[in-house]
C-alpha atoms as a PDB file:
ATOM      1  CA  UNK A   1     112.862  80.778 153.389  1.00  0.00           C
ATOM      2  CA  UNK A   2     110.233  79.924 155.487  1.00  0.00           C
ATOM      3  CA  UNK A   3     106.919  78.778 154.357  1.00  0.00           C
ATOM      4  CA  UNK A   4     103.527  80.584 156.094  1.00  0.00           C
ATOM      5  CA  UNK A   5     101.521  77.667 156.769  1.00  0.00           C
ATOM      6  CA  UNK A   6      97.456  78.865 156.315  1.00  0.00           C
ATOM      7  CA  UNK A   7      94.205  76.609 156.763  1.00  0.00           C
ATOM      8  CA  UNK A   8      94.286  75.455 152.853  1.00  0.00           C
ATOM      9  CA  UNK A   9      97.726  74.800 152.491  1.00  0.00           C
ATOM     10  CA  UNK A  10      97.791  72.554 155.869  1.00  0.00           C
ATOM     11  CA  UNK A  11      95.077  71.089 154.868  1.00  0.00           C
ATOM     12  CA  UNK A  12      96.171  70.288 151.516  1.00  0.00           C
ATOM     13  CA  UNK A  13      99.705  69.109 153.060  1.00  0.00           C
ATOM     14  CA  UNK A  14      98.200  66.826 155.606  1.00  0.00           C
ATOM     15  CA  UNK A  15      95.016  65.791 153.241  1.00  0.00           C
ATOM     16  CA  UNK A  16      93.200  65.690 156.566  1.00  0.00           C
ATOM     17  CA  UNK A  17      89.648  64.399 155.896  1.00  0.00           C
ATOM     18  CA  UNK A  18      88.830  67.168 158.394  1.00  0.00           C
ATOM     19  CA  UNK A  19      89.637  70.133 156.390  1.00  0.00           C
ATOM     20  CA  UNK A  20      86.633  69.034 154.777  1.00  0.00           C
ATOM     21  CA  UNK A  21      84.663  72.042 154.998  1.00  0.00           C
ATOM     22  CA  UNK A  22      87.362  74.276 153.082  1.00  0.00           C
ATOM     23  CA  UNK A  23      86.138  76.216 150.264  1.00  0.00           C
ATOM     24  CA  UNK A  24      86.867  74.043 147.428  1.00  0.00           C
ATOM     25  CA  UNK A  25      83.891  75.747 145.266  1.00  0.00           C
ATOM     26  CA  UNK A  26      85.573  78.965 145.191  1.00  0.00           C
ATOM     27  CA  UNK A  27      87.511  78.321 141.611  1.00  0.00           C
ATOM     28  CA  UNK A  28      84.429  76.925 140.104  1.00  0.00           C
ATOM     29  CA  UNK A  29      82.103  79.354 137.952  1.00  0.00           C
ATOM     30  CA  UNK A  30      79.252  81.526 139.561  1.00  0.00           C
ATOM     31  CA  UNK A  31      78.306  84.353 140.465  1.00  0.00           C
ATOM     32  CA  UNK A  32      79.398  87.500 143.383  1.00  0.00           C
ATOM     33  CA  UNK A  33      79.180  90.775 144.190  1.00  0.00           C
ATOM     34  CA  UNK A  34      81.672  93.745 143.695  1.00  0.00           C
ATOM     35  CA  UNK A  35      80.867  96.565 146.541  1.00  0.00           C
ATOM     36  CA  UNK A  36      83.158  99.661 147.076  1.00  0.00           C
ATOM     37  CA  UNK A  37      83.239 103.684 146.151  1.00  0.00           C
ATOM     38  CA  UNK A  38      85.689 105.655 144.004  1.00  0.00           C
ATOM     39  CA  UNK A  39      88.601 107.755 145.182  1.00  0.00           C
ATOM     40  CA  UNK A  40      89.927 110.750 144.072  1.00  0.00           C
ATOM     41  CA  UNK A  41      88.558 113.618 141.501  1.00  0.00           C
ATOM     42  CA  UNK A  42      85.437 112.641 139.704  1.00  0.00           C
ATOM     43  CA  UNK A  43      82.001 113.970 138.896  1.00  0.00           C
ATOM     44  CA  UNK A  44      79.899 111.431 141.119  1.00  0.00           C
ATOM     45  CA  UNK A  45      76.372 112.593 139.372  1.00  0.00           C
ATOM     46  CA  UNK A  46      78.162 111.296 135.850  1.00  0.00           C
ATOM     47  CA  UNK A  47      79.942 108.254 137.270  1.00  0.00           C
ATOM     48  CA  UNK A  48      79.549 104.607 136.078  1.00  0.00           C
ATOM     49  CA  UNK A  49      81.406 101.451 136.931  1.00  0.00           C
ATOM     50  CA  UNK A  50      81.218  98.289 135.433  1.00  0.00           C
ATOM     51  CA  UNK A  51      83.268  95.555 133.802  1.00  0.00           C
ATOM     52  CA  UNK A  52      85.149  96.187 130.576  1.00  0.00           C
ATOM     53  CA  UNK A  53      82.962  95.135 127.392  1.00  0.00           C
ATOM     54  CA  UNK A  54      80.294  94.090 128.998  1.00  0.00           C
ATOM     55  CA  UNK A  55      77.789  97.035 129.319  1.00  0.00           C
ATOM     56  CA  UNK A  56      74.988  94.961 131.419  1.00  0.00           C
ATOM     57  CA  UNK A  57      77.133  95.033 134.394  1.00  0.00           C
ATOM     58  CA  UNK A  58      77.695  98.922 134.322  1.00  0.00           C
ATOM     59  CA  UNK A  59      76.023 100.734 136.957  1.00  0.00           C
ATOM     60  CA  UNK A  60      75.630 104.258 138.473  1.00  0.00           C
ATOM     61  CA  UNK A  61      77.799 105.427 141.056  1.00  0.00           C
ATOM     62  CA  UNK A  62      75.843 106.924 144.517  1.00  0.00           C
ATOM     63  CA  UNK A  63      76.259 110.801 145.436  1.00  0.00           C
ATOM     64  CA  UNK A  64      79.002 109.586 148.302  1.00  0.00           C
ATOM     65  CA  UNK A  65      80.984 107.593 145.536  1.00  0.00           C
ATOM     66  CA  UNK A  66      80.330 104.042 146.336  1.00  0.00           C
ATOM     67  CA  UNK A  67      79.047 101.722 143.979  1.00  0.00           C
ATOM     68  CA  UNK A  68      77.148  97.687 143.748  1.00  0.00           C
ATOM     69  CA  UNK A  69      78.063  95.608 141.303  1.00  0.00           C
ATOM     70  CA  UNK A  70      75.997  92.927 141.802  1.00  0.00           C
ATOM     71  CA  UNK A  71      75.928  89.399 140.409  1.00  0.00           C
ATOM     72  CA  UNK A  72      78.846  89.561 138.542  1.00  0.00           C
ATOM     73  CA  UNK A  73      80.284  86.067 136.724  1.00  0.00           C
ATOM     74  CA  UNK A  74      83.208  84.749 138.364  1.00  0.00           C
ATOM     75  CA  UNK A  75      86.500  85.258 136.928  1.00  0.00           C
ATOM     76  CA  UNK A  76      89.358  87.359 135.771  1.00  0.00           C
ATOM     77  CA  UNK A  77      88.517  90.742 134.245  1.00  0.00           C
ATOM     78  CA  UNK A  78      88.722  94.688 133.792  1.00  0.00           C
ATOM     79  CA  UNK A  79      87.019  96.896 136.176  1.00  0.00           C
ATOM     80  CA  UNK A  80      86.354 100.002 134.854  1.00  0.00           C
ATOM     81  CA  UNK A  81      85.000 103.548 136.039  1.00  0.00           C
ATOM     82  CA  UNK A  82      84.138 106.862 133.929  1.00  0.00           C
ATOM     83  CA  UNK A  83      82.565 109.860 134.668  1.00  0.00           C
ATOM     84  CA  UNK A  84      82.697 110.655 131.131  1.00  0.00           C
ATOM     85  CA  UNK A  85      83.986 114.120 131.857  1.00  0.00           C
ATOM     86  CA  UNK A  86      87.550 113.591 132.310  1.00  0.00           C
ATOM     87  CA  UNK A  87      88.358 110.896 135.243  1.00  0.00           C
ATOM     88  CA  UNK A  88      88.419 107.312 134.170  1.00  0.00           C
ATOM     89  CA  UNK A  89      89.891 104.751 136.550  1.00  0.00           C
ATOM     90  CA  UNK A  90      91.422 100.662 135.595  1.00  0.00           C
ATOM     91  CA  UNK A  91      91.525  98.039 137.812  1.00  0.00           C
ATOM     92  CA  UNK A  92      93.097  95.294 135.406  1.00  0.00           C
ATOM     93  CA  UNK A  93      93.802  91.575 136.224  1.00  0.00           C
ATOM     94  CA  UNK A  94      90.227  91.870 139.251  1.00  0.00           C
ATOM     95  CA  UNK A  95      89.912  88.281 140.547  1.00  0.00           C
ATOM     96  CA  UNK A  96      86.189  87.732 141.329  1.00  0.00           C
ATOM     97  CA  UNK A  97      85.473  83.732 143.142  1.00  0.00           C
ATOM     98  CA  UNK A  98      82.620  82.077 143.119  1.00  0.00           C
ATOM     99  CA  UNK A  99      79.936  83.096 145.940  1.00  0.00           C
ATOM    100  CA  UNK A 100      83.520  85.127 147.856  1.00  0.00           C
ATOM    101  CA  UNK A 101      81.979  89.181 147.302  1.00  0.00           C
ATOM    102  CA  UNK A 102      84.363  91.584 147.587  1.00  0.00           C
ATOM    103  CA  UNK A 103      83.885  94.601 149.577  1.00  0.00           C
ATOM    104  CA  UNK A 104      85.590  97.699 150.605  1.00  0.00           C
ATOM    105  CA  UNK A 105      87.211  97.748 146.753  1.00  0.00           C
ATOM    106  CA  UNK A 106      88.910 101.264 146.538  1.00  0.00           C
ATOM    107  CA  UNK A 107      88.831 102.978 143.037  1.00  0.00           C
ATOM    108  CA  UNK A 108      91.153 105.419 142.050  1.00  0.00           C
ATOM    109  CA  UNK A 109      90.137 108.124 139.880  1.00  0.00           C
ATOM    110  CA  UNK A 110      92.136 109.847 137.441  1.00  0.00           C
ATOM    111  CA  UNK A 111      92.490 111.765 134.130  1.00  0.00           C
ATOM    112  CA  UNK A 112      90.845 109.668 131.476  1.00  0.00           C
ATOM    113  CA  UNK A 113      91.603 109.247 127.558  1.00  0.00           C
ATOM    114  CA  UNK A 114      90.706 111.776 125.783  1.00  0.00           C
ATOM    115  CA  UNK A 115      89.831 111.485 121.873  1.00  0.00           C
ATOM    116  CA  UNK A 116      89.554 114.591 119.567  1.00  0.00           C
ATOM    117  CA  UNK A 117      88.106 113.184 115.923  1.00  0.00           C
ATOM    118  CA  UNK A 118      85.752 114.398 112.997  1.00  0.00           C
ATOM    119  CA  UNK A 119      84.044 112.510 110.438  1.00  0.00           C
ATOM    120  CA  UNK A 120      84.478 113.319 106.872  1.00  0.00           C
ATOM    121  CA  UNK A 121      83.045 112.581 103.275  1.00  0.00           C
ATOM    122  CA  UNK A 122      85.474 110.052 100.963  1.00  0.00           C
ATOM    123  CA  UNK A 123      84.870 114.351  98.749  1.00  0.00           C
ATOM    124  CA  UNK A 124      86.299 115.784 101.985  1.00  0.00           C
ATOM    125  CA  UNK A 125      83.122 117.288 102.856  1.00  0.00           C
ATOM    126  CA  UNK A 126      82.459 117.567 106.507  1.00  0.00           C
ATOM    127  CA  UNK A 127      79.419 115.173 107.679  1.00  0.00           C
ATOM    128  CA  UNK A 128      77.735 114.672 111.230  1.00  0.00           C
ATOM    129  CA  UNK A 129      77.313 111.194 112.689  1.00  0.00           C
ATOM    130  CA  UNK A 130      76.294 108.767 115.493  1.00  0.00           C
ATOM    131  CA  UNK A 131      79.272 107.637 117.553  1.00  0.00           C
ATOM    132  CA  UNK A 132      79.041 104.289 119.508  1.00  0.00           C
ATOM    133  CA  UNK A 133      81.521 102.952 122.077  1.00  0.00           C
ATOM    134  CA  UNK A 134      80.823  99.018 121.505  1.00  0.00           C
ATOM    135  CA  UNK A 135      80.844  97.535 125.312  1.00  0.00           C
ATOM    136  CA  UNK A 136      80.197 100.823 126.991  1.00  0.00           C
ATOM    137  CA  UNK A 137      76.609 102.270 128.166  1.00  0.00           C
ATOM    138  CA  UNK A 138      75.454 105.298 125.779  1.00  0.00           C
ATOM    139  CA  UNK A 139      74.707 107.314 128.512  1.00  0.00           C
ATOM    140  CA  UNK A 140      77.864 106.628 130.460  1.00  0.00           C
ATOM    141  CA  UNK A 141      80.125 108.414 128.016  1.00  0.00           C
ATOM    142  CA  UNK A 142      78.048 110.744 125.990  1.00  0.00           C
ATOM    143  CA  UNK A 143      74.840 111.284 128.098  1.00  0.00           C
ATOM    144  CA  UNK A 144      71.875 111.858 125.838  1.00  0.00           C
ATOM    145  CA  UNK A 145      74.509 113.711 122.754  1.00  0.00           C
ATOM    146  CA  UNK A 146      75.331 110.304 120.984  1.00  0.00           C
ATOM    147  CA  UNK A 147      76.095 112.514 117.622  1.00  0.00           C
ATOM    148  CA  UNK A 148      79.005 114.551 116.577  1.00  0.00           C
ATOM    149  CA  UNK A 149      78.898 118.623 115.945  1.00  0.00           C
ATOM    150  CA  UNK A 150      76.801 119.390 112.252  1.00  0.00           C
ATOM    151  CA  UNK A 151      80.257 119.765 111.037  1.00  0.00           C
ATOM    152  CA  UNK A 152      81.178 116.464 112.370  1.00  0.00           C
ATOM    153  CA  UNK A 153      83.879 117.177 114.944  1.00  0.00           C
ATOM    154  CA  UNK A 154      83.752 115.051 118.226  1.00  0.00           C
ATOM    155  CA  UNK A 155      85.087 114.818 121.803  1.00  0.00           C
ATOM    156  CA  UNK A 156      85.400 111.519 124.017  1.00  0.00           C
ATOM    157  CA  UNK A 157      86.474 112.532 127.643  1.00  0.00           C
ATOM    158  CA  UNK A 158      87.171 110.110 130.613  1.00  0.00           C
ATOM    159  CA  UNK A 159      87.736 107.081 128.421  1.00  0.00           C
ATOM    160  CA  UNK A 160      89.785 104.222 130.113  1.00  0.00           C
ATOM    161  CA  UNK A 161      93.622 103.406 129.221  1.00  0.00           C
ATOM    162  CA  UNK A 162      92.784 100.113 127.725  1.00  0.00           C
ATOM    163  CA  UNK A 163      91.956  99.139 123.723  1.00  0.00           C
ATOM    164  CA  UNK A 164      88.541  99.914 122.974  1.00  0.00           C
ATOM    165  CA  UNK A 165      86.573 100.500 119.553  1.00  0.00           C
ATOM    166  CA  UNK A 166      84.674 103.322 118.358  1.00  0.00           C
ATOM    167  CA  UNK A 167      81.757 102.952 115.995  1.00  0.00           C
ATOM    168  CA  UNK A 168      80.741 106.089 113.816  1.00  0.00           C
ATOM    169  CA  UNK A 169      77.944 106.035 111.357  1.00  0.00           C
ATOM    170  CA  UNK A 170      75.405 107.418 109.098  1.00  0.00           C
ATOM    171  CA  UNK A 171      72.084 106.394 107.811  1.00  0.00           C
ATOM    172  CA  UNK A 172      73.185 107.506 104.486  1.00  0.00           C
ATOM    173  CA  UNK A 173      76.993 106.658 103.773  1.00  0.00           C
ATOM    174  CA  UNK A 174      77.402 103.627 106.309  1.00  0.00           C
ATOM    175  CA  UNK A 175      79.783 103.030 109.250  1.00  0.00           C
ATOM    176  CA  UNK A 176      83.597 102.699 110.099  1.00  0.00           C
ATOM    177  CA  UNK A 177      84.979 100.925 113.812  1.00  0.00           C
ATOM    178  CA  UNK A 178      87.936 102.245 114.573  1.00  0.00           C
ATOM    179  CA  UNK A 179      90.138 100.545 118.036  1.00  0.00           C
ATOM    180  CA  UNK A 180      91.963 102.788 120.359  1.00  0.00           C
ATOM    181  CA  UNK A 181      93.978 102.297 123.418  1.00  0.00           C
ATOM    182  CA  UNK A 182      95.299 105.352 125.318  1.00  0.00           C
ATOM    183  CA  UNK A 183      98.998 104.549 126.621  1.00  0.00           C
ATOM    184  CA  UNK A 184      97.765 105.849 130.444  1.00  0.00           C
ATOM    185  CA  UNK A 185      95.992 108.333 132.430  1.00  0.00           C
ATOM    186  CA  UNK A 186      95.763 111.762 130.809  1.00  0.00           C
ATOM    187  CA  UNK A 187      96.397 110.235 127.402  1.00  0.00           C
ATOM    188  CA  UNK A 188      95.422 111.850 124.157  1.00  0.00           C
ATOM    189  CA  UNK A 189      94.448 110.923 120.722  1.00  0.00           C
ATOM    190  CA  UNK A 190      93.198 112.219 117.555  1.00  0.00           C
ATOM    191  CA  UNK A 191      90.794 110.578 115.014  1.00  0.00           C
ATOM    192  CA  UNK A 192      90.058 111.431 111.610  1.00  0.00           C
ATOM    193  CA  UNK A 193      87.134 108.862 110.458  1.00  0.00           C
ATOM    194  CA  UNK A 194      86.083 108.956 106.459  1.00  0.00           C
ATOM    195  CA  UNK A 195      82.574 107.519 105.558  1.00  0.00           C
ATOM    196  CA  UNK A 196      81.561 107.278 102.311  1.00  0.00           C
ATOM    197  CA  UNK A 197      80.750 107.038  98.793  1.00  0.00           C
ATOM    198  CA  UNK A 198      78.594 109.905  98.787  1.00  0.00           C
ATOM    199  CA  UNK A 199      74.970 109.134  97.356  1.00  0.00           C
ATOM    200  CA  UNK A 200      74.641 109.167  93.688  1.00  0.00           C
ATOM    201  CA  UNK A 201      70.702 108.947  93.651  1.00  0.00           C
ATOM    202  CA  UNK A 202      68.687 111.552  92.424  1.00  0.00           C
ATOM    203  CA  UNK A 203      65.347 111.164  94.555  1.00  0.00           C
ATOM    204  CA  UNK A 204      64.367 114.389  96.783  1.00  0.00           C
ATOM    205  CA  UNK A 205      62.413 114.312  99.735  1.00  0.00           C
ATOM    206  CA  UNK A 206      59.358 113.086  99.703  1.00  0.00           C
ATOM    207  CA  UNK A 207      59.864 111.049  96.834  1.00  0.00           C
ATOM    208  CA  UNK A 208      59.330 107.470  96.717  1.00  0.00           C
ATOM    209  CA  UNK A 209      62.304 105.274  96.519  1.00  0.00           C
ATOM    210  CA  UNK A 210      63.346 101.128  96.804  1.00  0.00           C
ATOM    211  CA  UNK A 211      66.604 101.559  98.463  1.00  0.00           C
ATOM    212  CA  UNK A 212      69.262 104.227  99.134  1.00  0.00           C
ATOM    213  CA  UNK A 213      70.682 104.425  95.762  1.00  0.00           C
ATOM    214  CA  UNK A 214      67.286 106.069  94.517  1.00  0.00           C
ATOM    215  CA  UNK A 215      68.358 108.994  96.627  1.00  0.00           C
ATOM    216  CA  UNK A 216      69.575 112.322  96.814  1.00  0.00           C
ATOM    217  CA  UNK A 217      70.307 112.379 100.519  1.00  0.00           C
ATOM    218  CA  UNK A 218      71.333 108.478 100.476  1.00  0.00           C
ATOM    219  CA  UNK A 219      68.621 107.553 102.974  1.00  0.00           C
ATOM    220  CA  UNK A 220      65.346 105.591 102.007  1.00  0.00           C
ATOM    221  CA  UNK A 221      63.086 105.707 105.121  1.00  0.00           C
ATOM    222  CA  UNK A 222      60.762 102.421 104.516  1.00  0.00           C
ATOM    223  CA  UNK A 223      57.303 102.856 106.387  1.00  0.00           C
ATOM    224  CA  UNK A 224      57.481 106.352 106.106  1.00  0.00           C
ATOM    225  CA  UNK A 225      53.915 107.612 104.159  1.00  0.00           C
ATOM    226  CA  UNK A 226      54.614 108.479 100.191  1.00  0.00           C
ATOM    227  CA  UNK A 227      56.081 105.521  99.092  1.00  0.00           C
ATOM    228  CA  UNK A 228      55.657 104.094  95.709  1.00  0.00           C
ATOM    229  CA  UNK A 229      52.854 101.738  94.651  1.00  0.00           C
ATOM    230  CA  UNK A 230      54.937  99.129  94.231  1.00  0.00           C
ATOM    231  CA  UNK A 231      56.685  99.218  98.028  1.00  0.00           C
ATOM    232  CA  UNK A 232      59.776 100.202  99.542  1.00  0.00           C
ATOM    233  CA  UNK A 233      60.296 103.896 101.186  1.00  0.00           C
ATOM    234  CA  UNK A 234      60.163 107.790 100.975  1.00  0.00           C
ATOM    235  CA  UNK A 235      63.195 110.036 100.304  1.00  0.00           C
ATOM    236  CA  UNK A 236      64.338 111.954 103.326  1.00  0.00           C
ATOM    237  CA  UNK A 237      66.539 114.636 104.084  1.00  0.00           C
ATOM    238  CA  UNK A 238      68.610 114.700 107.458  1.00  0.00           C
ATOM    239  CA  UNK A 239      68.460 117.605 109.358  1.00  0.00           C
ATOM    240  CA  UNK A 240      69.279 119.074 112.739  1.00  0.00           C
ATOM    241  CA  UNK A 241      66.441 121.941 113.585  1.00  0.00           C
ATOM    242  CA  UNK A 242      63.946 123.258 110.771  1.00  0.00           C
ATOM    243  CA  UNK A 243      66.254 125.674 109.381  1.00  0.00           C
ATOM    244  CA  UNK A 244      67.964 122.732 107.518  1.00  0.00           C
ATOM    245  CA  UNK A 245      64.657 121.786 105.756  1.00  0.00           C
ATOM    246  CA  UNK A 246      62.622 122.896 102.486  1.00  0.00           C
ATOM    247  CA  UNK A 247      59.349 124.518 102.661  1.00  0.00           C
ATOM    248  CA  UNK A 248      56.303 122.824 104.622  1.00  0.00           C
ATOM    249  CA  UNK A 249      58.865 120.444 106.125  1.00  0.00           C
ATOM    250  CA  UNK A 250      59.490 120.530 109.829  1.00  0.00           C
ATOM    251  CA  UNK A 251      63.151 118.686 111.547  1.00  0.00           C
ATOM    252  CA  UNK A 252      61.911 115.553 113.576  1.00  0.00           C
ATOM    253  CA  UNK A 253      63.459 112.391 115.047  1.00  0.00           C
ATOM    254  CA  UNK A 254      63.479 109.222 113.074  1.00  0.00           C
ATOM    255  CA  UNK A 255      61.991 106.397 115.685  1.00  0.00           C
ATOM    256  CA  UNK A 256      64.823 103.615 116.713  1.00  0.00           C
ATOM    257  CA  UNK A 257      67.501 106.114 115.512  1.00  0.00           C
ATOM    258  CA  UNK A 258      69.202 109.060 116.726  1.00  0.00           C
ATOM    259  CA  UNK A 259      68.864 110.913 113.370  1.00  0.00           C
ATOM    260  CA  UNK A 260      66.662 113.734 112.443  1.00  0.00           C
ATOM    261  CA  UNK A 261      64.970 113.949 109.331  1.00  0.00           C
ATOM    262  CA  UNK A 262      62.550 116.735 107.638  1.00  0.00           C
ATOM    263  CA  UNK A 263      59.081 115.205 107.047  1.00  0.00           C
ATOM    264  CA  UNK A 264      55.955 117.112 105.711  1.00  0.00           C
ATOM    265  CA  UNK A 265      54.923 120.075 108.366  1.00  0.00           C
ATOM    266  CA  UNK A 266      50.858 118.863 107.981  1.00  0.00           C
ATOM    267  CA  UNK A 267      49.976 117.401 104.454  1.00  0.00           C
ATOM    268  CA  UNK A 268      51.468 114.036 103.440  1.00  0.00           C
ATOM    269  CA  UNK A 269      54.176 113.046 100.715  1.00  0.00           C
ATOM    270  CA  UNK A 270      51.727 112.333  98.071  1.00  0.00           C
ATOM    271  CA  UNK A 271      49.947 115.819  98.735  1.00  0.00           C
ATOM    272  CA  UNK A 272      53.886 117.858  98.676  1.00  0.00           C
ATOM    273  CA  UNK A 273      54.140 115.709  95.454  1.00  0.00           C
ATOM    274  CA  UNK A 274      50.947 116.886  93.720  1.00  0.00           C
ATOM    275  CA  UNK A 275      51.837 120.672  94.541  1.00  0.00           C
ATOM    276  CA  UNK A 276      55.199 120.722  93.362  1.00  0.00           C
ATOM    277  CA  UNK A 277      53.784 119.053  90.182  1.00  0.00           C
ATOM    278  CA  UNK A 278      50.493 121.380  89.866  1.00  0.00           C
ATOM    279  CA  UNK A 279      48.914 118.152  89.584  1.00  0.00           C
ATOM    280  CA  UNK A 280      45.503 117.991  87.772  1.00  0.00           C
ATOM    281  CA  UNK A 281      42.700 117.012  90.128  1.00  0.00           C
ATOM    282  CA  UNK A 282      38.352 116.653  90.523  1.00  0.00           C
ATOM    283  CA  UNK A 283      38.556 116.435  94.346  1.00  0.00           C
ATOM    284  CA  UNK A 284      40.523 116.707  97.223  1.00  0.00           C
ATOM    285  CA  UNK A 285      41.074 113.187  97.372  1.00  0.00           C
ATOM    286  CA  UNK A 286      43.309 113.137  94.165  1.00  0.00           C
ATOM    287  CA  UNK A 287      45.827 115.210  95.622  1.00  0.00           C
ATOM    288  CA  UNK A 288      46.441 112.997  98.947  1.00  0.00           C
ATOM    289  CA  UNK A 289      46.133 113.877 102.561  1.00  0.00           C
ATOM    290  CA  UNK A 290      46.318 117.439 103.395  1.00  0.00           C
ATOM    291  CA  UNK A 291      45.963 118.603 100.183  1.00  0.00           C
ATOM    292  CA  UNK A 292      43.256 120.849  98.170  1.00  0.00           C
ATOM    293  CA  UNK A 293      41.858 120.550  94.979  1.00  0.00           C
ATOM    294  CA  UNK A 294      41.120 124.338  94.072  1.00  0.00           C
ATOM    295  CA  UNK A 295      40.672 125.718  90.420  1.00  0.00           C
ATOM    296  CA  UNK A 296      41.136 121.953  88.552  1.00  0.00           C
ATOM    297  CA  UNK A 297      45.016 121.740  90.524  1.00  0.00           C
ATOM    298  CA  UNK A 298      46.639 120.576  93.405  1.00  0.00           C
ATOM    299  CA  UNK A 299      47.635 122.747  96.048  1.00  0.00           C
ATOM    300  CA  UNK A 300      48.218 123.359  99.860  1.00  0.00           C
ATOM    301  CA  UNK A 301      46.574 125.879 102.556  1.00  0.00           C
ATOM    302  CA  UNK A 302      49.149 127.950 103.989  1.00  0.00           C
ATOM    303  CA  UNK A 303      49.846 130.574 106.064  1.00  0.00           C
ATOM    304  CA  UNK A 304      53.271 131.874 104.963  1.00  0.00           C
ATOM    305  CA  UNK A 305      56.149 130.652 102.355  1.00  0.00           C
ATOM    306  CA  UNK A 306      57.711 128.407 104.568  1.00  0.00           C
ATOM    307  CA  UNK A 307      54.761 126.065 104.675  1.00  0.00           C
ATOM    308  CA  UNK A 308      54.640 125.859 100.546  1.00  0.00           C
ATOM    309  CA  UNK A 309      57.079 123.508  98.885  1.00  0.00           C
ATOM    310  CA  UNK A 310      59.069 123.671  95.769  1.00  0.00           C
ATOM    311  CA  UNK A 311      59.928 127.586  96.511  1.00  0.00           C
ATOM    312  CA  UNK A 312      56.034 127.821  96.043  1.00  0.00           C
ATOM    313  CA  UNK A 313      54.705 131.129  97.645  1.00  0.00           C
ATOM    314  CA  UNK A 314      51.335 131.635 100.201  1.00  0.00           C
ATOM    315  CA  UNK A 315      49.096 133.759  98.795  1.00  0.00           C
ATOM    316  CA  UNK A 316      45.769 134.429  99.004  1.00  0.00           C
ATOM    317  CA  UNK A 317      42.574 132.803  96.900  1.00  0.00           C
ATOM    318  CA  UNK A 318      41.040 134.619  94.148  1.00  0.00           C
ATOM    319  CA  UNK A 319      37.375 133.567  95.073  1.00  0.00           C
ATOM    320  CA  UNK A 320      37.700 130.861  98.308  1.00  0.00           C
ATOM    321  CA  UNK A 321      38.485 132.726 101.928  1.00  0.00           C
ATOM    322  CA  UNK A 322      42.050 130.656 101.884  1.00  0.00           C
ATOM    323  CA  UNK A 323      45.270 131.701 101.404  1.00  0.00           C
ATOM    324  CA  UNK A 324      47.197 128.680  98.742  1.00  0.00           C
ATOM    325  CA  UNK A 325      50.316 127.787  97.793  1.00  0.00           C
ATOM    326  CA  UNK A 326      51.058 128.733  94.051  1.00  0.00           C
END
């Protein structure tokens, strides 16, 4: 067999001092660039591209398909594309050398992974919760939805054929990882995920609490106004819209999390508090922000039933132009 003699390997043969301005920095580590455009059927306004677990590199793919990965560390890895609609591509074993870019990289698109799942109570009850695909951008597989349905099905499209986790949770009964890998293109899987014990606390909404065992819903909100006297958080209820919430509650997001809780519509926890108990007051003041000291008790202003809590009904004042709960 003949050998193909090339610069290098003459070079290296000969160990001419001459070849002295060979590459020899090209197996040390750095940095290059990754520049090419994805082939095949794909959504290009979903499209992302990056390397495999490690979501800082993922970027957007243009309208015309072609992509920049830029400043990548040298190596051996997994490139990886998803339009996280159905097409997922895998370029496994990519060689990337120090300061040597690679351009004109072709990716070929086809049908991803696809996982079918629901999350369940250790009762059996059905449960929503957040998914997360450790290593992947949110947005690149689930757009702005990172939740299952309310009765906690789920659907991953366009996933790559490689093993990969998948992280589901819940503010109130924890979180289970669960690793994958589809055996190739147009592979699919089912996942059944169980989260649980259920709460055993007895603590409603609104009601102060230390930690999630004091409540009903197994989530203790700290900062949230209500608390105790002596610290720690307010019971909340998760929700999806308003119709999941009590009386003079209203469905809102929690800050830093994609849940939803029900939170008081416009009087504070310590003024829900006072109605529900037909607190004894002097003034306003007693029964906490929002709240109205009429006829020696606590109470609301209302306009209908659905701002009163407890089941309490909006009716109107005996003497004062205001309609109350009673």
């Amino acid at each position: 067999m003949k050998m193909r003699w090339t610069i290098p390997t003459l070079c290296l043969a000969l160990l001419l001092p001459a070849c002295g301005e060979w590459r020899t920095d090209l197996f040390e580590d750095g940095e290059a660039d990754v520049r090419g455009w994805l082939v095949g059927s794909y959504r290009a306004e979903s499209a992302w591209v990056g390397v495999m677990g490690a979501p800082e590199t993922f970027v957007r793919v243009e309208a015309d398909g072609s992509f920049a990965l830029e400043d990548l560390p040298t190596g051996t890895f997994d490139l990886v594309a998803s339009d996280g609609e159905g097409s997922a591509a895998v370029l496994e074993g990519f060689e990337l050398y120090n300061r040597r870019d690679r351009e004109d990289v072709e990716v070929p698109m086809e049908a991803g992974v696809r996982v079918d799942g629901q999350v369940l109570l250790s009762d059996g009850n059905v449960l929503w919760a957040q998914i997360r695909l450790p290593g992947f951008p949110a947005e690149m597989i689930f757009g702005e939805a990172e939740v299952t349905e309310e009765d906690g099905r789920f659907e991953l499209r366009g996933l790559p054929w490689l093993p990969l986790d998948v992280e589901l949770s819940h503010p109130g009964y924890g979180s289970s990882r669960h690793r994958i890998t589809g055996e190739g293109p147009g592979d699919r899987l089912s996942l059944t995920v169980t989260l649980g014990p259920a709460p055993t606390g007895t603590g409603a909404s609104c009601e102060p609490c230390q930690d999630a065992s004091d409540c009903a819903s197994g989530l203790c909100i700290e900062g949230e106004s209500g608390g105790g006297s002596g610290g720690g958080g307010t019971c909340a209820l998760l929700c999806f819209d308003d119709l999941d919430c009590p009386g003079a509650y209203t469905c809102s997001s929690l800050e830093g999390s994609l849940a939803r809780i029900c939170r008081p519509k416009d009087a504070s926890c310590p003024a829900l508090r006072a109605t529900v108990e037909h607190r004894n007051c002097g003034s306003d003041e007693a029964c906490g922000e929002g709240g109205l000291c009429l006829d020696g008790f606590c109470t609301l202003e209302c306009s209908d039933d659905l701002d009163c809590p407890g089941g309490g009904s909006c009716r109107p004042h005996s003497s004062e132009p205001v309609d109350i709960c009673e």
